[in-house]
PDB file of N, CA and C in Angstrom:
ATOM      1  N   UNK A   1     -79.426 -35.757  84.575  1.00  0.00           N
ATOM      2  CA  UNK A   1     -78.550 -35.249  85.608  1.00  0.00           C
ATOM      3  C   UNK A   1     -78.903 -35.920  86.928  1.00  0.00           C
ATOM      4  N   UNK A   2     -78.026 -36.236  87.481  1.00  0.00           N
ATOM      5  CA  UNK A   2     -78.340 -37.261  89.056  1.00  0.00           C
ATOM      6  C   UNK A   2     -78.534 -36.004  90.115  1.00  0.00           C
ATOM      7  N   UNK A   3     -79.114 -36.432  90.784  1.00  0.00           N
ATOM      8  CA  UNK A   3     -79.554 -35.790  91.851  1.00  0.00           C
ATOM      9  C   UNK A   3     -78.798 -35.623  93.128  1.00  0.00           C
ATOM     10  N   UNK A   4     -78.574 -34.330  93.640  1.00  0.00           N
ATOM     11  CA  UNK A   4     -77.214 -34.585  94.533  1.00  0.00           C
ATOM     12  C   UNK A   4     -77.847 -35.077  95.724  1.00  0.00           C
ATOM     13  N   UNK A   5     -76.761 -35.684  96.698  1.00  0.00           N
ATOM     14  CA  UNK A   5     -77.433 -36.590  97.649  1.00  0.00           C
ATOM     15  C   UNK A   5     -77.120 -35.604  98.683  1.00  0.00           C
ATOM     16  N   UNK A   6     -78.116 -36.303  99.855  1.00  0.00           N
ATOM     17  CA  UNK A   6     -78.948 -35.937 100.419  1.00  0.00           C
ATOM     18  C   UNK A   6     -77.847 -35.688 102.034  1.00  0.00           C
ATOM     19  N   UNK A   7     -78.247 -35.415 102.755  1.00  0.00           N
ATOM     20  CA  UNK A   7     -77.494 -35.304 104.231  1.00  0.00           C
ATOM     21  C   UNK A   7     -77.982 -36.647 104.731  1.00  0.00           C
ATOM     22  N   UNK A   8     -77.431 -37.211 105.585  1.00  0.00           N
ATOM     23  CA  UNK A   8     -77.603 -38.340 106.200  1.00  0.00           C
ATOM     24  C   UNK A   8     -78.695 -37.752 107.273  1.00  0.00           C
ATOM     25  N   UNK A   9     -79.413 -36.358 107.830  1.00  0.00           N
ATOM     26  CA  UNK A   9     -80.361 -36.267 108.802  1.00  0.00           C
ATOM     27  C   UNK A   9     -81.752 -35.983 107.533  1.00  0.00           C
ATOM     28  N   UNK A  10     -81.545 -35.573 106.456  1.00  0.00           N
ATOM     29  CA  UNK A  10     -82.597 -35.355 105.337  1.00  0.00           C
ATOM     30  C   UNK A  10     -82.785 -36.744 104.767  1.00  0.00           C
ATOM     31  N   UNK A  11     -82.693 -37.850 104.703  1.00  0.00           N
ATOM     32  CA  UNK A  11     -82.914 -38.987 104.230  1.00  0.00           C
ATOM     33  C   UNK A  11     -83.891 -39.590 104.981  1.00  0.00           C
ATOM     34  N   UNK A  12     -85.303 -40.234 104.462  1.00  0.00           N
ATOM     35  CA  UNK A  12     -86.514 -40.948 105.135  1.00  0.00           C
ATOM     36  C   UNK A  12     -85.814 -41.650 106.308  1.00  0.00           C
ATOM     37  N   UNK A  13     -87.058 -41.686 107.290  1.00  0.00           N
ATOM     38  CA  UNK A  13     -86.639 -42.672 108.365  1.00  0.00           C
ATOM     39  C   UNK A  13     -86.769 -43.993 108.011  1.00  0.00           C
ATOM     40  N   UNK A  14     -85.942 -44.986 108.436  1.00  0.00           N
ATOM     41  CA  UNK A  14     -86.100 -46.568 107.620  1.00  0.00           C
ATOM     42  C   UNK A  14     -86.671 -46.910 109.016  1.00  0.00           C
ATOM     43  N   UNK A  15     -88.044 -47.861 108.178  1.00  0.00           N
ATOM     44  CA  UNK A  15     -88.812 -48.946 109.561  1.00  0.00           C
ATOM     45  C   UNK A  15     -87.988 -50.060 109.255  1.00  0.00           C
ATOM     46  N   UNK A  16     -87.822 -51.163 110.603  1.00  0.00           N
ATOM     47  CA  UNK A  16     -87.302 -51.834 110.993  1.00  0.00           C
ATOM     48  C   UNK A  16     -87.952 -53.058 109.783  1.00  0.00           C
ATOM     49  N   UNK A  17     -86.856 -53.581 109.308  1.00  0.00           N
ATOM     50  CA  UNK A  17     -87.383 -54.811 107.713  1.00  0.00           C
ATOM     51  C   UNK A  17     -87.966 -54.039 106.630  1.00  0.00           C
ATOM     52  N   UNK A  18     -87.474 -52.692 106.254  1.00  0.00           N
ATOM     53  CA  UNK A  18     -88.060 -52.406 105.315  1.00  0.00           C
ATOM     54  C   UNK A  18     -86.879 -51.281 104.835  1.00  0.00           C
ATOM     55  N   UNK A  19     -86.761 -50.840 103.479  1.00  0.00           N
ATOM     56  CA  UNK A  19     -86.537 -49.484 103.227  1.00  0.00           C
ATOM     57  C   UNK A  19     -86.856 -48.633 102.668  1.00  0.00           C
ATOM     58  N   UNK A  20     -86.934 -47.511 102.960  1.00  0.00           N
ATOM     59  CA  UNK A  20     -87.230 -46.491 102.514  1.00  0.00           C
ATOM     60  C   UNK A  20     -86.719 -45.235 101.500  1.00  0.00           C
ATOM     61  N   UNK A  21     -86.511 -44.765 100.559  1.00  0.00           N
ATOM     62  CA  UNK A  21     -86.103 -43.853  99.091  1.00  0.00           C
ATOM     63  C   UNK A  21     -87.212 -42.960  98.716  1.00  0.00           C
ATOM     64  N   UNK A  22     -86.542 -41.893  98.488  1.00  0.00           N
ATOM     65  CA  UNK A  22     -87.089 -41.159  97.754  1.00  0.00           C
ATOM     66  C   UNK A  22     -87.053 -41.006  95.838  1.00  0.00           C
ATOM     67  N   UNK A  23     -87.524 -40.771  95.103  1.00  0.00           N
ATOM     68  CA  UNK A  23     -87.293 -40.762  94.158  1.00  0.00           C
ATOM     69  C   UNK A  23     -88.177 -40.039  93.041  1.00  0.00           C
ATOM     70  N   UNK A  24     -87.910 -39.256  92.718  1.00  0.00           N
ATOM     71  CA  UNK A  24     -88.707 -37.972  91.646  1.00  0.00           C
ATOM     72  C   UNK A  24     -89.374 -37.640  92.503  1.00  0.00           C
ATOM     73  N   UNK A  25     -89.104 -37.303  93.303  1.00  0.00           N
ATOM     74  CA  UNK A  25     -90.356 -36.859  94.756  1.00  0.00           C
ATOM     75  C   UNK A  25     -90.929 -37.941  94.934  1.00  0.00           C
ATOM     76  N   UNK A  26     -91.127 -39.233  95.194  1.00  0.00           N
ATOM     77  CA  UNK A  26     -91.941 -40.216  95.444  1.00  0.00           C
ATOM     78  C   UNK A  26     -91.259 -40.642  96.324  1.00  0.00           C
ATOM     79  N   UNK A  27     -91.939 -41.212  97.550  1.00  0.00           N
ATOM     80  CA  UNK A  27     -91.463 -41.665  98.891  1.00  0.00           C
ATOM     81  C   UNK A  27     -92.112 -43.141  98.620  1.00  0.00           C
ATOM     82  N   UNK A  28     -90.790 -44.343  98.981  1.00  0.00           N
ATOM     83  CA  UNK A  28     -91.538 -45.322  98.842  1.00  0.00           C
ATOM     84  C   UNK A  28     -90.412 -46.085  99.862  1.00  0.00           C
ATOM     85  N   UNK A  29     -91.377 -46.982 100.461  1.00  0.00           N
ATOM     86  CA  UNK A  29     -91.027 -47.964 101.478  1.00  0.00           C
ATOM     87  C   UNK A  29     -91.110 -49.399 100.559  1.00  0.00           C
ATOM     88  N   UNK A  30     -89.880 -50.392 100.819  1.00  0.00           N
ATOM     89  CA  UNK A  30     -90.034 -51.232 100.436  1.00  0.00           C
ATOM     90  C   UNK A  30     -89.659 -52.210 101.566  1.00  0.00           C
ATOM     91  N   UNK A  31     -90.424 -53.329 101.629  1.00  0.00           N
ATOM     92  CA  UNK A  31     -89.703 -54.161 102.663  1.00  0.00           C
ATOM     93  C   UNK A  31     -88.985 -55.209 102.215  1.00  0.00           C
ATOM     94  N   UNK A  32     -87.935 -55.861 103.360  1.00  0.00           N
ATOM     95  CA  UNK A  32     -87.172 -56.665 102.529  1.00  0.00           C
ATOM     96  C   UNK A  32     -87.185 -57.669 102.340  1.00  0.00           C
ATOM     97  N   UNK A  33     -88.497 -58.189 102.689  1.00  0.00           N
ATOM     98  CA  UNK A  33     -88.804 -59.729 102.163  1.00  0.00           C
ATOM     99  C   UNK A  33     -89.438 -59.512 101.025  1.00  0.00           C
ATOM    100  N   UNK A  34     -89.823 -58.397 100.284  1.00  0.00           N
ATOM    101  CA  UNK A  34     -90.187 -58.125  98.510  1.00  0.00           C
ATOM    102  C   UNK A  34     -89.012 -58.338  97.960  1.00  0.00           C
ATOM    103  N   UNK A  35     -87.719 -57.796  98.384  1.00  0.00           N
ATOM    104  CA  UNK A  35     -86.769 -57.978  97.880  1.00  0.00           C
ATOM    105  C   UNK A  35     -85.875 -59.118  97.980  1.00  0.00           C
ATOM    106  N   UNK A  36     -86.458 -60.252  98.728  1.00  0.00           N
ATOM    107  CA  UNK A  36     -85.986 -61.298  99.174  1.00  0.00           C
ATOM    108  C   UNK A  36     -87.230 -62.108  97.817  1.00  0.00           C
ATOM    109  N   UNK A  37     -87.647 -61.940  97.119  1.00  0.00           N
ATOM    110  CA  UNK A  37     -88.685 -62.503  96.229  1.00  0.00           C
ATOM    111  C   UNK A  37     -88.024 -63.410  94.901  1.00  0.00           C
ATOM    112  N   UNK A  38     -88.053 -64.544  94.717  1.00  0.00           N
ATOM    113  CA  UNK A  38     -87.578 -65.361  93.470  1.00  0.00           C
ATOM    114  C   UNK A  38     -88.099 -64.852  92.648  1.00  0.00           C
ATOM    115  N   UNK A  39     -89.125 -64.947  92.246  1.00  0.00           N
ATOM    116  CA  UNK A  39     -90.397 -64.358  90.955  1.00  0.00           C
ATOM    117  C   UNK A  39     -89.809 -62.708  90.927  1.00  0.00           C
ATOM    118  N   UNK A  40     -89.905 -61.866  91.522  1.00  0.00           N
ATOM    119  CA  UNK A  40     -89.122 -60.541  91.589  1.00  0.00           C
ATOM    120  C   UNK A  40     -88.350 -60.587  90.445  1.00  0.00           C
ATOM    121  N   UNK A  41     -87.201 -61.306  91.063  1.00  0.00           N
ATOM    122  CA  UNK A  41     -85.215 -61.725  90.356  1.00  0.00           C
ATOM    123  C   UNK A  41     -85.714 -62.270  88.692  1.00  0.00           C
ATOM    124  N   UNK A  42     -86.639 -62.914  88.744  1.00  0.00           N
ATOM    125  CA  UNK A  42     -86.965 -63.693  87.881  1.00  0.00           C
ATOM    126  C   UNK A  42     -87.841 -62.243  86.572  1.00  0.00           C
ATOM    127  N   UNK A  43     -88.733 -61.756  87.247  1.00  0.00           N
ATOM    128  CA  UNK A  43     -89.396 -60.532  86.437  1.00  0.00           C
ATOM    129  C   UNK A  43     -87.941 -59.677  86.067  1.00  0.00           C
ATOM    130  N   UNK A  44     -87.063 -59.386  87.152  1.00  0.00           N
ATOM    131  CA  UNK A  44     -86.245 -57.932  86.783  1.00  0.00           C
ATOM    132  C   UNK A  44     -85.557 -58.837  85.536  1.00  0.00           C
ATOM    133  N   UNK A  45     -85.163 -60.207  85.905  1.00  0.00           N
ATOM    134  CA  UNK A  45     -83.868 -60.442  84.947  1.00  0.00           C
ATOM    135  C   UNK A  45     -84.869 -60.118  83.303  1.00  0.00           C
ATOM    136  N   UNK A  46     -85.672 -60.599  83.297  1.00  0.00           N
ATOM    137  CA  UNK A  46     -86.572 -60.736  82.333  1.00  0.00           C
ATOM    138  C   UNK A  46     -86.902 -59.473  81.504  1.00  0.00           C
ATOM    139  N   UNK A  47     -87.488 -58.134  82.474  1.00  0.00           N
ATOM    140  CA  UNK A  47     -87.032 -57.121  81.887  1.00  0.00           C
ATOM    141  C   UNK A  47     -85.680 -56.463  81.660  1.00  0.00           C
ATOM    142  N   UNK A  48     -84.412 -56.686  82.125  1.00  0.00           N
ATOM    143  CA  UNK A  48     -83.550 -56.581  81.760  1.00  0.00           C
ATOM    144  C   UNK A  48     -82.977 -57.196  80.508  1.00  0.00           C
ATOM    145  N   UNK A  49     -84.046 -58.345  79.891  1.00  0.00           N
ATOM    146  CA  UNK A  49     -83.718 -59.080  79.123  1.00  0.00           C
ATOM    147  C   UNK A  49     -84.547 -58.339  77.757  1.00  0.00           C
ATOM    148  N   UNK A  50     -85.239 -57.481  77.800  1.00  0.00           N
ATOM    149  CA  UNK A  50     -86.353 -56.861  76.945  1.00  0.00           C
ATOM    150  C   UNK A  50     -87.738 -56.960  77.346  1.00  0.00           C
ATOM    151  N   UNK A  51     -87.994 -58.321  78.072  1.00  0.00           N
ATOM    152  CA  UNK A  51     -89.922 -58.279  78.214  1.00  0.00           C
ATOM    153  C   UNK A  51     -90.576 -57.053  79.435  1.00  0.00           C
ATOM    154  N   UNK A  52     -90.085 -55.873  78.699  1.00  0.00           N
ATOM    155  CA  UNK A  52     -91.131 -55.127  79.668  1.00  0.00           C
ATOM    156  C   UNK A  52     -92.034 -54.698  79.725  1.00  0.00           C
ATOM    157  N   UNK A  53     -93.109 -55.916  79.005  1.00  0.00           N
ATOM    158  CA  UNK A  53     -94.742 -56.373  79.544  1.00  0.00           C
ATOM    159  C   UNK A  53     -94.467 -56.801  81.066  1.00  0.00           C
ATOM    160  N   UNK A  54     -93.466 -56.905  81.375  1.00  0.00           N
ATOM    161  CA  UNK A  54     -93.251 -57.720  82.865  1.00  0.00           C
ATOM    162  C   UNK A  54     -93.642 -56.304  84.149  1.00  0.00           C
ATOM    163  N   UNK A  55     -92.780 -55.027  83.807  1.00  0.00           N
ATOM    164  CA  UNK A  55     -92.709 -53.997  84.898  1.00  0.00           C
ATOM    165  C   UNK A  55     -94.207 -54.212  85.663  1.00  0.00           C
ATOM    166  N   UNK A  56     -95.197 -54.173  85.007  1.00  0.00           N
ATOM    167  CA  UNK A  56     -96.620 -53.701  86.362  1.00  0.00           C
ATOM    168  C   UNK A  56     -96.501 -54.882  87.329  1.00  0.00           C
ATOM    169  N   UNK A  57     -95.778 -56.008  87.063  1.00  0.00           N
ATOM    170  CA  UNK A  57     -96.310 -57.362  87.548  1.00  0.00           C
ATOM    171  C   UNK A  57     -94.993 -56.832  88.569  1.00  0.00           C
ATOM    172  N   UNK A  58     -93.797 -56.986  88.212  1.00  0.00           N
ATOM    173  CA  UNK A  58     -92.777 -56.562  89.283  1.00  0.00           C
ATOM    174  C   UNK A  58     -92.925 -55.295  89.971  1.00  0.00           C
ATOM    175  N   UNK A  59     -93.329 -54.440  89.668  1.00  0.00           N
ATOM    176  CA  UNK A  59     -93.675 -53.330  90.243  1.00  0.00           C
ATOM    177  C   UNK A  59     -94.967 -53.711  91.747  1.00  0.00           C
ATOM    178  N   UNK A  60     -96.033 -54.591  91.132  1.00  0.00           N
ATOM    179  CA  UNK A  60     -96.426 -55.182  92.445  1.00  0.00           C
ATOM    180  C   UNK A  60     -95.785 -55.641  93.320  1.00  0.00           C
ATOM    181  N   UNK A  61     -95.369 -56.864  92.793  1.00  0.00           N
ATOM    182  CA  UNK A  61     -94.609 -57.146  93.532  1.00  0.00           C
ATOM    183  C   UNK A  61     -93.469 -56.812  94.493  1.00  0.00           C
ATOM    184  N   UNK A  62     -92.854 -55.420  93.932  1.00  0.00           N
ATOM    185  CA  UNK A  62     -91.897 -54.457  95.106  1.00  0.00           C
ATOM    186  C   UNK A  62     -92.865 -53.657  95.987  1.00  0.00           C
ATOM    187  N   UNK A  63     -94.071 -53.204  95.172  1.00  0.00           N
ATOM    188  CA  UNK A  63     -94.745 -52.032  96.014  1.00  0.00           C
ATOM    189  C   UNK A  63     -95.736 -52.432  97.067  1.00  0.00           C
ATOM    190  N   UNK A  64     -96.065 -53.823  96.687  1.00  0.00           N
ATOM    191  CA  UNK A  64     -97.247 -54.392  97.336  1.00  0.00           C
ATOM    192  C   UNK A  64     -98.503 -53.537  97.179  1.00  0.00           C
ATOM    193  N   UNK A  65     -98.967 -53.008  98.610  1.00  0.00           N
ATOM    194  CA  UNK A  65     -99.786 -51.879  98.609  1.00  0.00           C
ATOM    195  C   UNK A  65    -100.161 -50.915  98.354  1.00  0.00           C
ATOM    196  N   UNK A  66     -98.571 -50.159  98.040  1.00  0.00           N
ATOM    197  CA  UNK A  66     -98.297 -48.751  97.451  1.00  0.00           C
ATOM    198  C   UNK A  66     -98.490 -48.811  96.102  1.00  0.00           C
ATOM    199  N   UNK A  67     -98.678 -49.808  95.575  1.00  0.00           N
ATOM    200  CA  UNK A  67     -98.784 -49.758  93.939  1.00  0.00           C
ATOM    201  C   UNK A  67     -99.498 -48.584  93.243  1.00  0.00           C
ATOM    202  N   UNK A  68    -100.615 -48.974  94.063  1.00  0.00           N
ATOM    203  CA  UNK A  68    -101.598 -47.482  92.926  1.00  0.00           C
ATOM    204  C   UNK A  68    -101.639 -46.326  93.495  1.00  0.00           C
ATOM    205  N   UNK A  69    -101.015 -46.453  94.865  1.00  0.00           N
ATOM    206  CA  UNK A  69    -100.566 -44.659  95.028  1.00  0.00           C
ATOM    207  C   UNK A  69     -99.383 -44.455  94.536  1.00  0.00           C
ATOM    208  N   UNK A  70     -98.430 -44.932  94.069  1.00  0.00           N
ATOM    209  CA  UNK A  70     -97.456 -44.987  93.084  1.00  0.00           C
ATOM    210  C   UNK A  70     -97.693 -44.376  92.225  1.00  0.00           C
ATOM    211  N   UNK A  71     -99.205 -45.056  91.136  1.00  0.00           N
ATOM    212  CA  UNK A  71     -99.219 -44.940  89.988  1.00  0.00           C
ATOM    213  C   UNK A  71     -99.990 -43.463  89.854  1.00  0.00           C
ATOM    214  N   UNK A  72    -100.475 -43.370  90.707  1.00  0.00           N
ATOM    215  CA  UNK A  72    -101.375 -42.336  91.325  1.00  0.00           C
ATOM    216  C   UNK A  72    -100.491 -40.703  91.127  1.00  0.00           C
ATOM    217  N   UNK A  73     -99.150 -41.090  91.638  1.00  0.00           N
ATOM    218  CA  UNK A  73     -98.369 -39.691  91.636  1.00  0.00           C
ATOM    219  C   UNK A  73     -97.639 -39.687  90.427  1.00  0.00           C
ATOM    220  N   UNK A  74     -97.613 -40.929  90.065  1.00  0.00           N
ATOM    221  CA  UNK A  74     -96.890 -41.338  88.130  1.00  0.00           C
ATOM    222  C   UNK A  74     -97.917 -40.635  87.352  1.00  0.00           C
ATOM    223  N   UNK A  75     -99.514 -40.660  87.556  1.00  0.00           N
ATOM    224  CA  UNK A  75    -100.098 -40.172  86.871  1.00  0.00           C
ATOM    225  C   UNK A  75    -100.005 -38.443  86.185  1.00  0.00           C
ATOM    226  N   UNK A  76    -100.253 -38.457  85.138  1.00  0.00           N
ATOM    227  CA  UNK A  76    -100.105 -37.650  84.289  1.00  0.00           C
ATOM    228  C   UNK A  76    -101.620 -36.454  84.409  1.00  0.00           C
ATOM    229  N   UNK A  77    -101.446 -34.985  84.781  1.00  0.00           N
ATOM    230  CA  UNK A  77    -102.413 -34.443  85.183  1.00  0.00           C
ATOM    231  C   UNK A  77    -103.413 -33.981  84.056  1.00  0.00           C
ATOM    232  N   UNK A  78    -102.914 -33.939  82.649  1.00  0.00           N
ATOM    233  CA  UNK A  78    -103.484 -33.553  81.770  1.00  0.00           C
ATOM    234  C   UNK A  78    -104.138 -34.694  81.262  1.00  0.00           C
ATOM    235  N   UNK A  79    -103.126 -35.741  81.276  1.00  0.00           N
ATOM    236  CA  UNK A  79    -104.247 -36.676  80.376  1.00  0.00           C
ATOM    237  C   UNK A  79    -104.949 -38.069  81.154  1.00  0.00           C
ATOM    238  N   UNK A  80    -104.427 -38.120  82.350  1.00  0.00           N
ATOM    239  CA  UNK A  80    -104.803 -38.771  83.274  1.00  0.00           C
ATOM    240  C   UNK A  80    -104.089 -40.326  83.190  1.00  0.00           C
ATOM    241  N   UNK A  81    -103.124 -40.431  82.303  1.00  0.00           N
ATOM    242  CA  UNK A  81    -102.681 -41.583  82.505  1.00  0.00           C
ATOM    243  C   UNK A  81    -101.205 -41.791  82.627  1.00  0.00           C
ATOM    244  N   UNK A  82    -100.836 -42.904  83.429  1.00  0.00           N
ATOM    245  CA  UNK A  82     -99.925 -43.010  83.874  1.00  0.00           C
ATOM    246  C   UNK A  82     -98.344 -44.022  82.668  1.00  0.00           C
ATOM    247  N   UNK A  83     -97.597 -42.776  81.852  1.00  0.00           N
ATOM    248  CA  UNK A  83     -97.111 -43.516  80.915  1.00  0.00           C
ATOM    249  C   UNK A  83     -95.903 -44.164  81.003  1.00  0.00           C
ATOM    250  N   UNK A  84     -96.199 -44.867  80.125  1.00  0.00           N
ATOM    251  CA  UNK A  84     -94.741 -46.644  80.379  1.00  0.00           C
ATOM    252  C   UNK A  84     -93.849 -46.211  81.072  1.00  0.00           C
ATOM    253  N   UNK A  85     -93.749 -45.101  79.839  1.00  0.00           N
ATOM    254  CA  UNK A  85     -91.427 -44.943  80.107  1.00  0.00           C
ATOM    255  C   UNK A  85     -91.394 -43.865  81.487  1.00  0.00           C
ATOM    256  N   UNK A  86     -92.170 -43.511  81.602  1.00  0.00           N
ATOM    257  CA  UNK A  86     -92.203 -43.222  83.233  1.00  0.00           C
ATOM    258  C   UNK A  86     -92.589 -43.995  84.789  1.00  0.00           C
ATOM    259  N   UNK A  87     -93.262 -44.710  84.146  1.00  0.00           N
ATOM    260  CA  UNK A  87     -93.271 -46.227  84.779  1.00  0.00           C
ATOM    261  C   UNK A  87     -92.020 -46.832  85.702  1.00  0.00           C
ATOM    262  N   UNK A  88     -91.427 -46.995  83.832  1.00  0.00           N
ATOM    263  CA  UNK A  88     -90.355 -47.899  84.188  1.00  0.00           C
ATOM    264  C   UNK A  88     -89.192 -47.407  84.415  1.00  0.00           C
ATOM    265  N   UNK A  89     -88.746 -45.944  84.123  1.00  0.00           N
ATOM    266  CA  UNK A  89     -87.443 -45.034  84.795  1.00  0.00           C
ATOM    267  C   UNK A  89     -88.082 -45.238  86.369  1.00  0.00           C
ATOM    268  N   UNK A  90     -89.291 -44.879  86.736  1.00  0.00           N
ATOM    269  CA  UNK A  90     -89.432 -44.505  88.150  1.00  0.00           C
ATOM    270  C   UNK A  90     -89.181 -46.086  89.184  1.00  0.00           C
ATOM    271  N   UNK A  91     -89.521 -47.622  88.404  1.00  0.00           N
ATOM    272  CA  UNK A  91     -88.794 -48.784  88.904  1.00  0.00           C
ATOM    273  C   UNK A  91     -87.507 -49.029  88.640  1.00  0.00           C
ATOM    274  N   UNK A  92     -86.583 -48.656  87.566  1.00  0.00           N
ATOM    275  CA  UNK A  92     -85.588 -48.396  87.204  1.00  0.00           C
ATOM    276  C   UNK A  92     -84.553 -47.543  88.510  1.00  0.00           C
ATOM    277  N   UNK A  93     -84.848 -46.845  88.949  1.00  0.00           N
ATOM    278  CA  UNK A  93     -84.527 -45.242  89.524  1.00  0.00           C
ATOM    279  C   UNK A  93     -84.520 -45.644  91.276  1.00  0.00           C
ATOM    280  N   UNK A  94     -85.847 -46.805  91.206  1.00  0.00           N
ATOM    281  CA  UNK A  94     -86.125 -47.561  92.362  1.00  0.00           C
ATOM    282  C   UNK A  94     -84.805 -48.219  93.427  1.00  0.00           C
ATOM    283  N   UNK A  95     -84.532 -49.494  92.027  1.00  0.00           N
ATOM    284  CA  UNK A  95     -84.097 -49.972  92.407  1.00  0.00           C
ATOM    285  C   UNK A  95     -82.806 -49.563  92.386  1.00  0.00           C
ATOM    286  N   UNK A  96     -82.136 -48.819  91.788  1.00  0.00           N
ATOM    287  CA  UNK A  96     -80.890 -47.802  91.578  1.00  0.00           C
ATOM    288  C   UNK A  96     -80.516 -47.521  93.057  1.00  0.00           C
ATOM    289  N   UNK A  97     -81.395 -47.245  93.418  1.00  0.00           N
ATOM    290  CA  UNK A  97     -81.730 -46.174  94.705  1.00  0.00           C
ATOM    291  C   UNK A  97     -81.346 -47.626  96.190  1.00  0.00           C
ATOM    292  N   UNK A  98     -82.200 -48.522  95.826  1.00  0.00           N
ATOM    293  CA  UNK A  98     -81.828 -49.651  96.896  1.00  0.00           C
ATOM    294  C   UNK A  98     -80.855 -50.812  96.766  1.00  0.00           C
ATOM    295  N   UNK A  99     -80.161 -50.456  96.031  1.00  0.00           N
ATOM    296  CA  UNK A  99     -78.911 -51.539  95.882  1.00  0.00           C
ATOM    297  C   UNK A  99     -78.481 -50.759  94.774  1.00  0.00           C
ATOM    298  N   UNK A 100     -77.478 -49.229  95.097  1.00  0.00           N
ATOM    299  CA  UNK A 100     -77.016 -48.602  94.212  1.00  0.00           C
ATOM    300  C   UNK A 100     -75.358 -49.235  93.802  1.00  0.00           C
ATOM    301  N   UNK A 101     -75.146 -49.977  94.208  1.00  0.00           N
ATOM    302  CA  UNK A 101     -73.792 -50.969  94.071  1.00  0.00           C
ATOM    303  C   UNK A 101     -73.716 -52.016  92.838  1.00  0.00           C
ATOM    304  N   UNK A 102     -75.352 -52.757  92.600  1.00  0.00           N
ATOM    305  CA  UNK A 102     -75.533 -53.458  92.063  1.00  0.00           C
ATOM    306  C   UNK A 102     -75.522 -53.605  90.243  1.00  0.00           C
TER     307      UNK A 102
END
């Protein structure tokens, strides 16, 4: 079920070259020279293509810094680890979220 959207004054503040989404409760800033990335285009097409051994590598690559506090709130409280297919809905869901046109 999609999530109903938000008021235009309830939506993160966007810093200047970057944007900002929420998503499963996760607040993430992306800036837009990650998304300006060849290797990026090159990982998504790739997992779009099936190789998603690729997501952690593109997932750096969007999150930069935020990566392991990412994985951190992806993490799973019982068993302590952070699993695939939640992984990859939550980069999935990501990018949904920042070029929902696309």
């Amino acid at each position: 079920m999609a999530e109903a959207k938000k008021p235009q004054d309830r939506k993160p503040k966007q810093k200047p070259g970057a944007r900002t989404v929420t998503v499963r409760g996760i607040t993430v800033t992306v800036e837009d020279a990650a998304l300006d990335d060849f290797e990026l285009i090159e990982d998504f097409a790739a997992i779009q293509g099936g190789q998603t051994h690729l997501i952690p590598s593109a997932m750096r690559r969007l999150f930069g810094d935020d990566f392991q506090r990412i994985l951190d709130e992806l993490r799973d409280e019982k068993t302590g680890r952070v699993r695939a297919s939640e992984a990859n809905t939550f980069f999935v869901d990501v990018f949904r979220e920042l070029a929902p046109n696309a």
